[in-house]
N, C-alpha and C. Protein backbone atom coordinates (compact mmCIF):
# COMPACT_ATOMS: atom_id res chain seq x y z
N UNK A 1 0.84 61.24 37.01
CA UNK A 1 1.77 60.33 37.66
C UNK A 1 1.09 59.58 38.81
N UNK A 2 -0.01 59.98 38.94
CA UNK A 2 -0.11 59.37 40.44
C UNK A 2 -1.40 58.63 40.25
N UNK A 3 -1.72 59.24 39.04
CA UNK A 3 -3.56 58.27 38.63
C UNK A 3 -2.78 56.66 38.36
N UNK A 4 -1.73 57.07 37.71
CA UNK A 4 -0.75 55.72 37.28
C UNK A 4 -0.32 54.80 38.25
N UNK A 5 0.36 55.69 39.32
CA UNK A 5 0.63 54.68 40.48
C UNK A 5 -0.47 53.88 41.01
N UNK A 6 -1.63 54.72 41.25
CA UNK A 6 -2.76 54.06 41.76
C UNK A 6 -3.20 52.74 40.90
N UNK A 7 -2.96 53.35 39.64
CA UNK A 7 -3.62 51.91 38.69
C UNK A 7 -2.76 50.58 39.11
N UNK A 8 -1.23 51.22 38.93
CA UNK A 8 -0.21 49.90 39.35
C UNK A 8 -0.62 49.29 40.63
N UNK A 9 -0.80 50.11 41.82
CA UNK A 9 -1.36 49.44 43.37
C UNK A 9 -2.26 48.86 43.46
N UNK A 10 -2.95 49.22 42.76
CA UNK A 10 -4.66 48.48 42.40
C UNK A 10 -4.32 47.02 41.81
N UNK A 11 -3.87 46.89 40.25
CA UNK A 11 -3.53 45.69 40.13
C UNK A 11 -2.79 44.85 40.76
N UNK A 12 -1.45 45.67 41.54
CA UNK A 12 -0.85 44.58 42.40
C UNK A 12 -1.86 43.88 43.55
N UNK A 13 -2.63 44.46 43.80
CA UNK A 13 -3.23 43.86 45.29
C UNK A 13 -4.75 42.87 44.64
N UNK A 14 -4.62 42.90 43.57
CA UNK A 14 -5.92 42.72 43.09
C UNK A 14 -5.82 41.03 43.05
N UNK A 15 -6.11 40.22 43.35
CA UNK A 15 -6.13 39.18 43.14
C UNK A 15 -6.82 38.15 41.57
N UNK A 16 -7.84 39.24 41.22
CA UNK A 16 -8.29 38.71 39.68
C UNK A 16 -7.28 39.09 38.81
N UNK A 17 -6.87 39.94 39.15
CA UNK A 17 -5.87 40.66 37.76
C UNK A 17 -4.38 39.77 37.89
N UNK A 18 -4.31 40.00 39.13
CA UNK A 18 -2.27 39.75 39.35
C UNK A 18 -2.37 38.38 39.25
N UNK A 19 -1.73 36.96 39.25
CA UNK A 19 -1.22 36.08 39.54
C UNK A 19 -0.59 36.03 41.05
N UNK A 20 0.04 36.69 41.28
CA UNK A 20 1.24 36.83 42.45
C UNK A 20 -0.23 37.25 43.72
N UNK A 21 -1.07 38.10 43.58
CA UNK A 21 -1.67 38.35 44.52
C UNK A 21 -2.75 36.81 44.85
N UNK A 22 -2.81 36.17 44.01
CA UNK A 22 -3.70 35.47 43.92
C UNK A 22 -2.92 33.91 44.69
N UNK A 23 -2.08 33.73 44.26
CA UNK A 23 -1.18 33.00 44.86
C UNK A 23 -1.03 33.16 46.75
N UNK A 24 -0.75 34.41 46.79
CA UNK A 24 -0.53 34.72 48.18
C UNK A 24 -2.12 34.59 49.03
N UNK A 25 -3.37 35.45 48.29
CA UNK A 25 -4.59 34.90 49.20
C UNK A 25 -4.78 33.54 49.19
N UNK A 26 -4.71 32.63 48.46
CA UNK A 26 -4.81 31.65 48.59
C UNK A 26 -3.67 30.57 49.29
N UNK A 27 -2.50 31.14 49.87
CA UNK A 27 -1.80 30.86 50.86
C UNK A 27 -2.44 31.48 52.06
N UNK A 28 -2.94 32.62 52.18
CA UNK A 28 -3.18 33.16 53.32
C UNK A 28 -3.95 32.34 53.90
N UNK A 29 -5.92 31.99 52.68
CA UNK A 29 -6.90 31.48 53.05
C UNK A 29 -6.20 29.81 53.21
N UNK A 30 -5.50 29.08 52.51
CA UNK A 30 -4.84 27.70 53.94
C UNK A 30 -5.01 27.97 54.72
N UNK A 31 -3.84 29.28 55.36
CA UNK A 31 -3.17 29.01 56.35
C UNK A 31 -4.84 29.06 57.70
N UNK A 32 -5.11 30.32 57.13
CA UNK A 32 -6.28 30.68 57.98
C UNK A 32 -7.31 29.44 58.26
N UNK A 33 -7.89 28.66 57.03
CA UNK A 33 -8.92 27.64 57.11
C UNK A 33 -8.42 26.30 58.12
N UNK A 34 -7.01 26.19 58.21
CA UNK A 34 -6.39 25.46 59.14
C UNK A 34 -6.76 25.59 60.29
N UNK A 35 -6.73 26.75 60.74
CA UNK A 35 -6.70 27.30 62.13
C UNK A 35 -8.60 27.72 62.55
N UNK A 36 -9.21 27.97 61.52
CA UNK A 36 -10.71 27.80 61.58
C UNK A 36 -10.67 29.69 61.70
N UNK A 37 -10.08 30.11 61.20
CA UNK A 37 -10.08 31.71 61.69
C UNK A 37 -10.31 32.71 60.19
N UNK A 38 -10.84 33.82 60.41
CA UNK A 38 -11.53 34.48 59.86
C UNK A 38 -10.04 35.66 59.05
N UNK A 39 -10.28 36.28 58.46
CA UNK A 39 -9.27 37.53 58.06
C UNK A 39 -9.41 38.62 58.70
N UNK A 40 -10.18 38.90 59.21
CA UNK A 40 -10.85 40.10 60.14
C UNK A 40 -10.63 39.82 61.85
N UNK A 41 -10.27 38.34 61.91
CA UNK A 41 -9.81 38.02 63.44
C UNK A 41 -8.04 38.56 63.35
N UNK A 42 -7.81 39.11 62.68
CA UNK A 42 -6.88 39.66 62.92
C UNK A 42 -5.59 40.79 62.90
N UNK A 43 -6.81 41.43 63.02
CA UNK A 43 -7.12 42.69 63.36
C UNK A 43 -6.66 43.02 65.14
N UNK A 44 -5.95 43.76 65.37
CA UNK A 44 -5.67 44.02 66.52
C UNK A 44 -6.52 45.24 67.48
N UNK A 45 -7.26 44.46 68.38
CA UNK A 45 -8.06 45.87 68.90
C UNK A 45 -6.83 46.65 69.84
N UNK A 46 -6.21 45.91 70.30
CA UNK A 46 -4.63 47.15 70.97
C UNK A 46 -3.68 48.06 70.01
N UNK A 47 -3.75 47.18 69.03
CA UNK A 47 -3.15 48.07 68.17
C UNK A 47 -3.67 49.38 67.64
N UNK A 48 -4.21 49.14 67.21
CA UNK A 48 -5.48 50.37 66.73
C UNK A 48 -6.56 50.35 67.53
N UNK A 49 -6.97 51.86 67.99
CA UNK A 49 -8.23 52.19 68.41
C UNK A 49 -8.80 52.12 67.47
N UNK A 50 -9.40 52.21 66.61
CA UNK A 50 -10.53 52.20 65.49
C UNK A 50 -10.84 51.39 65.35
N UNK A 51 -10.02 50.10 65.51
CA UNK A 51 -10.29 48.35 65.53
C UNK A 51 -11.34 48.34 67.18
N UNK A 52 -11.07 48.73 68.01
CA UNK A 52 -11.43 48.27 69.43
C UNK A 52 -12.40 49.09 69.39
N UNK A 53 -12.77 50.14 68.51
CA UNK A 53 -13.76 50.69 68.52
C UNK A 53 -15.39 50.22 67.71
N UNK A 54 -14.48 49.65 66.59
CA UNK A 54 -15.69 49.03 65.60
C UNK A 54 -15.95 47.49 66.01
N UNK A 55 -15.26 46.78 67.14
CA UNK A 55 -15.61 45.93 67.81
C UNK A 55 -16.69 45.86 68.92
N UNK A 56 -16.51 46.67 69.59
CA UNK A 56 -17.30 47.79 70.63
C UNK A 56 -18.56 48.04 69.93
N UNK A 57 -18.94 48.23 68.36
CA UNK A 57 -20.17 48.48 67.74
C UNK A 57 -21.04 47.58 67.53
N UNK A 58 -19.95 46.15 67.15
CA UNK A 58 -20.34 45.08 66.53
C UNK A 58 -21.80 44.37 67.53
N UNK A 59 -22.44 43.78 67.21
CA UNK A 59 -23.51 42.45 68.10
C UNK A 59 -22.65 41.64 68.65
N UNK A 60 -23.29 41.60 69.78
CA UNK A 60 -22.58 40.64 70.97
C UNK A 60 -22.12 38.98 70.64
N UNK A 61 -23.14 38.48 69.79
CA UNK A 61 -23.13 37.43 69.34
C UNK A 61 -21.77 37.64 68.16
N UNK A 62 -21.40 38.33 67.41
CA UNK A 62 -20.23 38.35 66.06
C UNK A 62 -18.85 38.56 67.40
N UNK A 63 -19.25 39.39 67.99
CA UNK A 63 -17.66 39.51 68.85
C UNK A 63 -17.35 38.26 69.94
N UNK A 64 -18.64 37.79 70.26
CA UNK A 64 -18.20 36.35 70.82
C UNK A 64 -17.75 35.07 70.04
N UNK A 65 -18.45 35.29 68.78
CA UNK A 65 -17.42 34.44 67.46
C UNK A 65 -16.56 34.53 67.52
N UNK A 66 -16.05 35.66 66.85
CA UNK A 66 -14.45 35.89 66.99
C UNK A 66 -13.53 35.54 68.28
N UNK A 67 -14.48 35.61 69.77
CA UNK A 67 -13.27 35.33 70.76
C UNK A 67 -13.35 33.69 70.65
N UNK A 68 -13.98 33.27 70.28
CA UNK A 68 -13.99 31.65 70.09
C UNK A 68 -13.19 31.60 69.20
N UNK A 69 -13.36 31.89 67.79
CA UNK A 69 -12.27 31.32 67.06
C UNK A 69 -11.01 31.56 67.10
N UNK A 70 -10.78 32.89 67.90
CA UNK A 70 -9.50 32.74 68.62
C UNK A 70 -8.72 31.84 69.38
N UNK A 71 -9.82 31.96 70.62
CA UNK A 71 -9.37 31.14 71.39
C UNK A 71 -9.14 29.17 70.64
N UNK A 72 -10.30 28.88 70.06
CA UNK A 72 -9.92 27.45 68.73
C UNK A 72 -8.22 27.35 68.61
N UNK A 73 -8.02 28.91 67.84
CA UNK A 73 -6.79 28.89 67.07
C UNK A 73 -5.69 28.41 68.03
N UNK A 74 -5.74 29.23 69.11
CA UNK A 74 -4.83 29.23 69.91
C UNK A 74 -4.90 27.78 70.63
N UNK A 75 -5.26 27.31 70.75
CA UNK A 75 -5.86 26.22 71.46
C UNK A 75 -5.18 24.72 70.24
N UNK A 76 -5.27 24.64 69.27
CA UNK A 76 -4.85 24.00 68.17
C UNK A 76 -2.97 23.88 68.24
N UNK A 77 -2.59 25.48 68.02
CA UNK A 77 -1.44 26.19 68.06
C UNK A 77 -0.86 25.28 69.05
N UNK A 78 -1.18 25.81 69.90
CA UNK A 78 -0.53 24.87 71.24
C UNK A 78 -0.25 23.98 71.29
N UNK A 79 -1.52 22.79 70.81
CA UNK A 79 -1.55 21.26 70.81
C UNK A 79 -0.47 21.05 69.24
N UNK A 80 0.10 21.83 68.24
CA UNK A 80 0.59 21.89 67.02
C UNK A 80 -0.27 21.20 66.33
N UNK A 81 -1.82 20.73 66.08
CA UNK A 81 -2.61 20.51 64.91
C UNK A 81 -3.30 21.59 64.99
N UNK A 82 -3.88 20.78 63.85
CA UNK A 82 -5.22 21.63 63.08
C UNK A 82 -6.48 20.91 63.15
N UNK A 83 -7.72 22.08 62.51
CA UNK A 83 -8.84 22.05 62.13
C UNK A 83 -8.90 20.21 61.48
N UNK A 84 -9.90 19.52 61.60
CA UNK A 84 -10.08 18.62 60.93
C UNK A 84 -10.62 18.82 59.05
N UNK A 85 -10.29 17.85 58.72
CA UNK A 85 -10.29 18.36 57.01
C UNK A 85 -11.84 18.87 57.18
N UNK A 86 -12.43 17.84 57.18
CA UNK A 86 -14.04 18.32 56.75
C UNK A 86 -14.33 19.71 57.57
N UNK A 87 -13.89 20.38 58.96
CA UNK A 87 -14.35 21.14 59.32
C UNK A 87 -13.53 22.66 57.93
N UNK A 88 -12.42 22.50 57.94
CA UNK A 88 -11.41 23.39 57.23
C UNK A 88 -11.89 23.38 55.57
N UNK A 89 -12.79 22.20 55.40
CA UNK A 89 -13.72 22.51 54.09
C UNK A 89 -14.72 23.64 54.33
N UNK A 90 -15.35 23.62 55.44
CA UNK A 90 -16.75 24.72 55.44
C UNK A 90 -16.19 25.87 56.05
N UNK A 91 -14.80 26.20 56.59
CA UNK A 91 -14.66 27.48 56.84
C UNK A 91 -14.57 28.65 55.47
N UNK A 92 -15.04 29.93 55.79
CA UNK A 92 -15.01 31.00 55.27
C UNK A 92 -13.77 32.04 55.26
N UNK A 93 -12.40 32.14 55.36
CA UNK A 93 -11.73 32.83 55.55
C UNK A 93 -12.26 34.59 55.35
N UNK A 94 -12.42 34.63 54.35
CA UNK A 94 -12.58 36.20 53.61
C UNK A 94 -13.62 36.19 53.84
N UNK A 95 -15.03 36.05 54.47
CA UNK A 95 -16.27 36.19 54.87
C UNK A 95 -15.69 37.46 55.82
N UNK A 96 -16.20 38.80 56.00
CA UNK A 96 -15.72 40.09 56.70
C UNK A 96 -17.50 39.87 57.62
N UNK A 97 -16.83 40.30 58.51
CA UNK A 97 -17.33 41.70 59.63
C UNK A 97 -17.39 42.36 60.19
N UNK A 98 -15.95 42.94 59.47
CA UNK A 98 -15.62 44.07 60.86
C UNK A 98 -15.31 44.96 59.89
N UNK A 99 -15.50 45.12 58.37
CA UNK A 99 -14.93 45.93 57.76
C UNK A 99 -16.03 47.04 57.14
N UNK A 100 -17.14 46.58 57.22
CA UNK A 100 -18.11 48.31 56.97
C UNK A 100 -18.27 49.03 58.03
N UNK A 101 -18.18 48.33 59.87
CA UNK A 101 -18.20 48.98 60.71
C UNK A 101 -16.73 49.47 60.97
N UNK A 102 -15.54 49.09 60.84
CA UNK A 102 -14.51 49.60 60.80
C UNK A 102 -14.80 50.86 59.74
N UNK A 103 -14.96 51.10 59.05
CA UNK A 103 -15.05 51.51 57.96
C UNK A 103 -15.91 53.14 57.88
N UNK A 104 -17.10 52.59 58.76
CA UNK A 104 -17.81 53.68 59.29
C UNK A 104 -17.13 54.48 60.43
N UNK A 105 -16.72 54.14 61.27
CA UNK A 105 -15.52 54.18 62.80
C UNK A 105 -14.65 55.53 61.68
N UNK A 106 -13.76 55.49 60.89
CA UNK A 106 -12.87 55.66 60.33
C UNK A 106 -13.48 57.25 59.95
N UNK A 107 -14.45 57.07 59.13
CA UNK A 107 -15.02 57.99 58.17
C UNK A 107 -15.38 58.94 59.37
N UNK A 108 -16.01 58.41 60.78
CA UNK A 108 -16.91 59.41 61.87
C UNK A 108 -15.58 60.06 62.18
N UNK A 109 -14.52 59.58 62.55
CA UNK A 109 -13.19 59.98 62.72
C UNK A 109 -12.46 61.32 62.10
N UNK A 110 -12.85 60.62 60.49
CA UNK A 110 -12.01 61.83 59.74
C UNK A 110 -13.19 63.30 59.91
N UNK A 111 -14.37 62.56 59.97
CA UNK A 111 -15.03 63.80 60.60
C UNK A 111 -15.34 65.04 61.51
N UNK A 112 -14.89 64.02 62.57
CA UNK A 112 -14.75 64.92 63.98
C UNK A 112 -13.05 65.74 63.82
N UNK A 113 -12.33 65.03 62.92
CA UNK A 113 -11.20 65.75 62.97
C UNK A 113 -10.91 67.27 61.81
N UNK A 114 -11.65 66.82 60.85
CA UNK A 114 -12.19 67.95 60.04
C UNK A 114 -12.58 68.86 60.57
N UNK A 115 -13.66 68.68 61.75
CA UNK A 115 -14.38 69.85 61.88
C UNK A 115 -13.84 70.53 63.54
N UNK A 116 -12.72 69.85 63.63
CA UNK A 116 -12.02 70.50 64.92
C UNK A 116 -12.32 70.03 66.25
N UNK A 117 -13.24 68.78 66.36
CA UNK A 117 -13.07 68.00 67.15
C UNK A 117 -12.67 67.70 67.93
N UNK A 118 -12.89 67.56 69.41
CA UNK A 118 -11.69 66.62 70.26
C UNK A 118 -11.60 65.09 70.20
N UNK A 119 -11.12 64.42 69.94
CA UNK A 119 -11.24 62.62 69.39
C UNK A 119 -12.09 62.02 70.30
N UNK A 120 -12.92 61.18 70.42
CA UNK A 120 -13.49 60.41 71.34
C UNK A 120 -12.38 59.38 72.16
N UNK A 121 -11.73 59.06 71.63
CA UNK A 121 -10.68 58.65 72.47
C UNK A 121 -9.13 58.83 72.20
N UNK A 122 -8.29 59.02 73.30
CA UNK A 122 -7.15 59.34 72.78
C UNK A 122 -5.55 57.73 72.31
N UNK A 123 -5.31 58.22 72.12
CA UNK A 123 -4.21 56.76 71.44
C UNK A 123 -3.28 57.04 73.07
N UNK A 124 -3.35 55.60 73.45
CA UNK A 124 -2.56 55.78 74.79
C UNK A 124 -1.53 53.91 74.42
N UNK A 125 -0.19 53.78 75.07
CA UNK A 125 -0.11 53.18 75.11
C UNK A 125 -0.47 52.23 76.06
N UNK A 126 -0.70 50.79 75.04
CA UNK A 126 -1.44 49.33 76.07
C UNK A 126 -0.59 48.86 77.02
């Protein structure tokens, strides 16, 4: 029963397989290429420690990207336009970098908690 469910979750999210998923990334990647912003910019480092943590890992130069294209977004938002066409042609939406170091963050995690660990940091509210 549950190898089954997995197969069903898998194809729903899958974008080669489903129609419907494929539809929606490619609403997402608009919306995002509009705004000049990445899929991984949004990601909340307050929300999750593991996010603020694998940010914290990243090169100085990738996390100052991201506060730029934030700040872009927001900056656009405000004024209510967008990205110019030709720039919103060469953006990358789904280009990742925060997701093998997130990823690693996660795994050191389930580790230290396996083996009885005290967490490196605790979840406090922001």
């Amino acid at each position: 029963m549950s190898s089954m469910m997995s197969a069903l979750s898998n194809w729903l999210v899958n974008p080669r397989r489903n129609p419907l998923a494929r539809l929606h990334m490619h609403a997402v990647s608009s919306r995002l290429r509009k705004y000049g912003l990445r899929y991984d910019d949004m990601y909340d480092p307050y929300f999750d420690l593991d996010i603020k943590e694998a940010l914290g890992r990243l090169p100085r130069e990738v996390v100052d990207a991201r506060i730029q294209r934030l700040k872009r977004a927001m900056d656009l938002s405000m004024k209510h336009q967008y990205l110019p066409e030709d720039l919103q042609a060469v953006q990358t939406p789904f280009r990742g970098y925060l997701s093998d170091m997130l990823a690693l963050v996660k795994k050191e995690r389930a580790e230290r908690e396996a083996l009885g660990a005290l967490p490196l940091y605790q979840r406090t509210i922001p």
